[in-house]
C-alpha atoms as a PDB file:
ATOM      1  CA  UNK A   1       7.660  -3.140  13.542  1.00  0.00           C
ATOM      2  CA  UNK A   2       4.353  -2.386  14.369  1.00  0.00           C
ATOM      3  CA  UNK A   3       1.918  -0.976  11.631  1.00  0.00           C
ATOM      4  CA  UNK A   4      -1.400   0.486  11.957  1.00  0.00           C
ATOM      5  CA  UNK A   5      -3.834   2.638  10.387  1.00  0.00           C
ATOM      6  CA  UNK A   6      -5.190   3.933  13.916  1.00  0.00           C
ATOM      7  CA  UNK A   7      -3.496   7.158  15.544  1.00  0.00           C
ATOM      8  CA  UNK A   8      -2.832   5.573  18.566  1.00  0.00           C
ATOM      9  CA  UNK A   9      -1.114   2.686  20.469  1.00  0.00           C
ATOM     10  CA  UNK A  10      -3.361   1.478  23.421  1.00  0.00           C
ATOM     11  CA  UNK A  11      -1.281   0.605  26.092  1.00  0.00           C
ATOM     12  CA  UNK A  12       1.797   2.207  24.307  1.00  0.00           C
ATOM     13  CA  UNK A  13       3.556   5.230  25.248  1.00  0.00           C
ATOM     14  CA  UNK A  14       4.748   7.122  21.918  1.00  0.00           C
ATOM     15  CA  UNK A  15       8.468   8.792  22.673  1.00  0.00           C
ATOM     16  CA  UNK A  16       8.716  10.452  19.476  1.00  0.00           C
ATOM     17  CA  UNK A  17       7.358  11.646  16.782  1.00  0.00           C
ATOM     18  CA  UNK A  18       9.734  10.958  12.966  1.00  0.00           C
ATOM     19  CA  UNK A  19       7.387  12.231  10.643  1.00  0.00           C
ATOM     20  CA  UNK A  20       5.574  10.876   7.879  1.00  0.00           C
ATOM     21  CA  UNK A  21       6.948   8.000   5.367  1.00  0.00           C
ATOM     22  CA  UNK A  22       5.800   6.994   1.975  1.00  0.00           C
ATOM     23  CA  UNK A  23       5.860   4.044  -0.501  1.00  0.00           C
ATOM     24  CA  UNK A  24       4.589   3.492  -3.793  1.00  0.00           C
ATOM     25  CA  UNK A  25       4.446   0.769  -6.276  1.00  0.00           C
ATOM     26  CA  UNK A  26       3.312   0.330 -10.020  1.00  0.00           C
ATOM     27  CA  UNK A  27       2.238  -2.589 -11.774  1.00  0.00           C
ATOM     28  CA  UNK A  28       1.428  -2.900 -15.530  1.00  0.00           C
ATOM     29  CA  UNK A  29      -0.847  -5.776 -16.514  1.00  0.00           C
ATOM     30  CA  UNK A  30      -0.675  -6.918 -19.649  1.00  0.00           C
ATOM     31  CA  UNK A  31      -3.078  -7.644 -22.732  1.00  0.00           C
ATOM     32  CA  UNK A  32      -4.474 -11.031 -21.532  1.00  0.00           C
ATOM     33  CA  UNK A  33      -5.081 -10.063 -18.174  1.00  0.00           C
ATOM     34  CA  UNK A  34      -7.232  -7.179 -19.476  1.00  0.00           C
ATOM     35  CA  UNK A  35      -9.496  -8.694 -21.447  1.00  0.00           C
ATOM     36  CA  UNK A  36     -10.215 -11.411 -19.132  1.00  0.00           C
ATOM     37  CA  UNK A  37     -10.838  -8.699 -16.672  1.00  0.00           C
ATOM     38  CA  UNK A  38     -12.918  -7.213 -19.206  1.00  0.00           C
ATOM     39  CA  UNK A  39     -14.980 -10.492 -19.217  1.00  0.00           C
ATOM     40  CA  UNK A  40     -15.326 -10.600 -15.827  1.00  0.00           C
ATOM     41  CA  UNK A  41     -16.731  -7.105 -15.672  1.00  0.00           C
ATOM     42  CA  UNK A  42     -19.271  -7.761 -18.559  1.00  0.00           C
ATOM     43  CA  UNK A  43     -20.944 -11.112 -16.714  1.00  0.00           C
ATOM     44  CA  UNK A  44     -19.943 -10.357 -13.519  1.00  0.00           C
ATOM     45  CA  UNK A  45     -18.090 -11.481 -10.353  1.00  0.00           C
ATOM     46  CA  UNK A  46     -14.725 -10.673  -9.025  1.00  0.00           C
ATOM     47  CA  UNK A  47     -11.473 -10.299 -11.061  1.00  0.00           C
ATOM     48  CA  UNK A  48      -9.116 -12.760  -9.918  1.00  0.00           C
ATOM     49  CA  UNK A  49      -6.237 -11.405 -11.658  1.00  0.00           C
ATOM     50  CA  UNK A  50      -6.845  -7.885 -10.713  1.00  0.00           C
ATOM     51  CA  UNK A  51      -6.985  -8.480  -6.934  1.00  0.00           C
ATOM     52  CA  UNK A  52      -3.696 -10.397  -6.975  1.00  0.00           C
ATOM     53  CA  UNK A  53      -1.990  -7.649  -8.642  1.00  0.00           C
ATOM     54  CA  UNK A  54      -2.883  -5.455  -5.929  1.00  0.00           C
ATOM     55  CA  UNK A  55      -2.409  -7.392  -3.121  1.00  0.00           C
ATOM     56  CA  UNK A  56       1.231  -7.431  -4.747  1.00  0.00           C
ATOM     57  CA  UNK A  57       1.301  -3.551  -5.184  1.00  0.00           C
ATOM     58  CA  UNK A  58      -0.208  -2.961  -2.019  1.00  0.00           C
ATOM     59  CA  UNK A  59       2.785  -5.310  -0.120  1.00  0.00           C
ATOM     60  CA  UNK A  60       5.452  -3.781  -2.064  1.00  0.00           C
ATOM     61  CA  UNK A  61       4.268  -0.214  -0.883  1.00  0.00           C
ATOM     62  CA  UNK A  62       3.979  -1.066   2.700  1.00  0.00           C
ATOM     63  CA  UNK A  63       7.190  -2.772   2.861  1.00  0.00           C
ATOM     64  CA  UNK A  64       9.067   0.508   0.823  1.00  0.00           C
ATOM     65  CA  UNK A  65       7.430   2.727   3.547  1.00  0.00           C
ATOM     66  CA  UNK A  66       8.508  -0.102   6.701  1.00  0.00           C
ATOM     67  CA  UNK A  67      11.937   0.089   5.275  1.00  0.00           C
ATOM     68  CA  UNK A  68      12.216   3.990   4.932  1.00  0.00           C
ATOM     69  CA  UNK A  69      10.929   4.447   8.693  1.00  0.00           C
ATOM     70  CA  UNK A  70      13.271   1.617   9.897  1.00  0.00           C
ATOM     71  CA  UNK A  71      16.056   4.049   7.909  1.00  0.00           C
ATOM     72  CA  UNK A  72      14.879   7.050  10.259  1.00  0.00           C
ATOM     73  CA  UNK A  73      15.068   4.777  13.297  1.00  0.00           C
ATOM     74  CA  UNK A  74      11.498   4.127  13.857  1.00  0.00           C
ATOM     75  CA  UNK A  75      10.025   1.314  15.867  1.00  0.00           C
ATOM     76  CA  UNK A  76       6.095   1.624  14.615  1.00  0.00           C
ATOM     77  CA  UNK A  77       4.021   3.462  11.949  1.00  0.00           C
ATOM     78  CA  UNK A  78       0.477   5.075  12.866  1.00  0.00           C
ATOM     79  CA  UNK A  79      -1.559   6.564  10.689  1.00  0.00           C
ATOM     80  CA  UNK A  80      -1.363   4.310   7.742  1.00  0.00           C
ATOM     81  CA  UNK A  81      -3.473   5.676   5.020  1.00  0.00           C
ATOM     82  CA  UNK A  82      -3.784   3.315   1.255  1.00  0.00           C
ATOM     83  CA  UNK A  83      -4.613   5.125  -1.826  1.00  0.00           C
ATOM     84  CA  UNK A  84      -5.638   2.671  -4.883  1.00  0.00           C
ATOM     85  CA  UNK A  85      -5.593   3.925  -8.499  1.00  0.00           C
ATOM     86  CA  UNK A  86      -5.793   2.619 -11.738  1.00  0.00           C
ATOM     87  CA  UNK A  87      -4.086   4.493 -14.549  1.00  0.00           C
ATOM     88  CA  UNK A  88      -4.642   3.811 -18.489  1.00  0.00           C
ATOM     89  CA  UNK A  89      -1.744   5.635 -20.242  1.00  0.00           C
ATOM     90  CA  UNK A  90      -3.221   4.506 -23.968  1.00  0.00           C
ATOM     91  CA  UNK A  91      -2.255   0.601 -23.786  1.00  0.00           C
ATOM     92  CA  UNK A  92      -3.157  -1.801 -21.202  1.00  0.00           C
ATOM     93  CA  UNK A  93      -3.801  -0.518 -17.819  1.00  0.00           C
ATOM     94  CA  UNK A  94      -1.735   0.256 -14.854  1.00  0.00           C
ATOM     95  CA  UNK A  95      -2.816  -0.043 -10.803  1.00  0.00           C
ATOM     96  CA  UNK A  96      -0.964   1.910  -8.614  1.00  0.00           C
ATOM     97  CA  UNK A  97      -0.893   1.831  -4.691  1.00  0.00           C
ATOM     98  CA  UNK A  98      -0.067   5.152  -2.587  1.00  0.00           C
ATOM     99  CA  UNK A  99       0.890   4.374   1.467  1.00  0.00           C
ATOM    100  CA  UNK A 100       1.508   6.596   4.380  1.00  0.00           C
ATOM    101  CA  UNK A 101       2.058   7.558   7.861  1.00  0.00           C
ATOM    102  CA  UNK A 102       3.735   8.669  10.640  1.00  0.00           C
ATOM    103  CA  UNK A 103       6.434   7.044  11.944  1.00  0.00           C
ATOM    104  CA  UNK A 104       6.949   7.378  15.398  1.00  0.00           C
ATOM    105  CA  UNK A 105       9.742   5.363  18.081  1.00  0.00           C
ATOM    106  CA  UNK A 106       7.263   3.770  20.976  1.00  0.00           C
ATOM    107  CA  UNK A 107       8.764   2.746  24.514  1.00  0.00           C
ATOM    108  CA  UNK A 108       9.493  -0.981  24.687  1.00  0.00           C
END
């Protein structure tokens, strides 16, 4: 399946439009990873920890919105938009990625 975050296929001819798909994922971190996070931020550099956890977010997402245009018979999704968040409901913290787009059937 193709994936992109352009509106367009160059050299592909778009048959039809589906409409647009969606995935989402939520991952807690816990305690430990927090504060060493924390650390981080107070002398600086990037957070190890933090960027795995959304890489991981950010694949489960795209492969819950692949899956849902594959259901409606798509061959490619255009649009593709990612939405990063980071929620703190009280105890430890929570990083949520958002994906969409419109998924379309291209000519072969």
């Amino acid at each position: 399946m193709l994936l992109t975050t352009t509106s367009t296929l160059e050299g592909k001819k778009i048959e039809r439009y589906i409409g647009v798909v969606t995935g989402e994922a939520i991952l807690g971190t816990n305690f430990f990873k927090d504060i060493f996070a924390g650390i981080t931020d107070i002398i600086g550099g990037r957070s190890a920890t933090y960027e795995k956890e959304l890489r991981k977010a950010k694949d489960i997402a795209m492969r819950e919105m692949q899956e849902e245009a594959l259901s409606l018979g798509a061959n490619a999704v255009i649009g593709i938009d990612l939405d990063y968040e980071e929620i703190s409901p009280g105890q430890g913290t929570m990083l949520m990625v958002s994906v969409s787009g419109t998924a379309i059937v291209i000519a072969d």
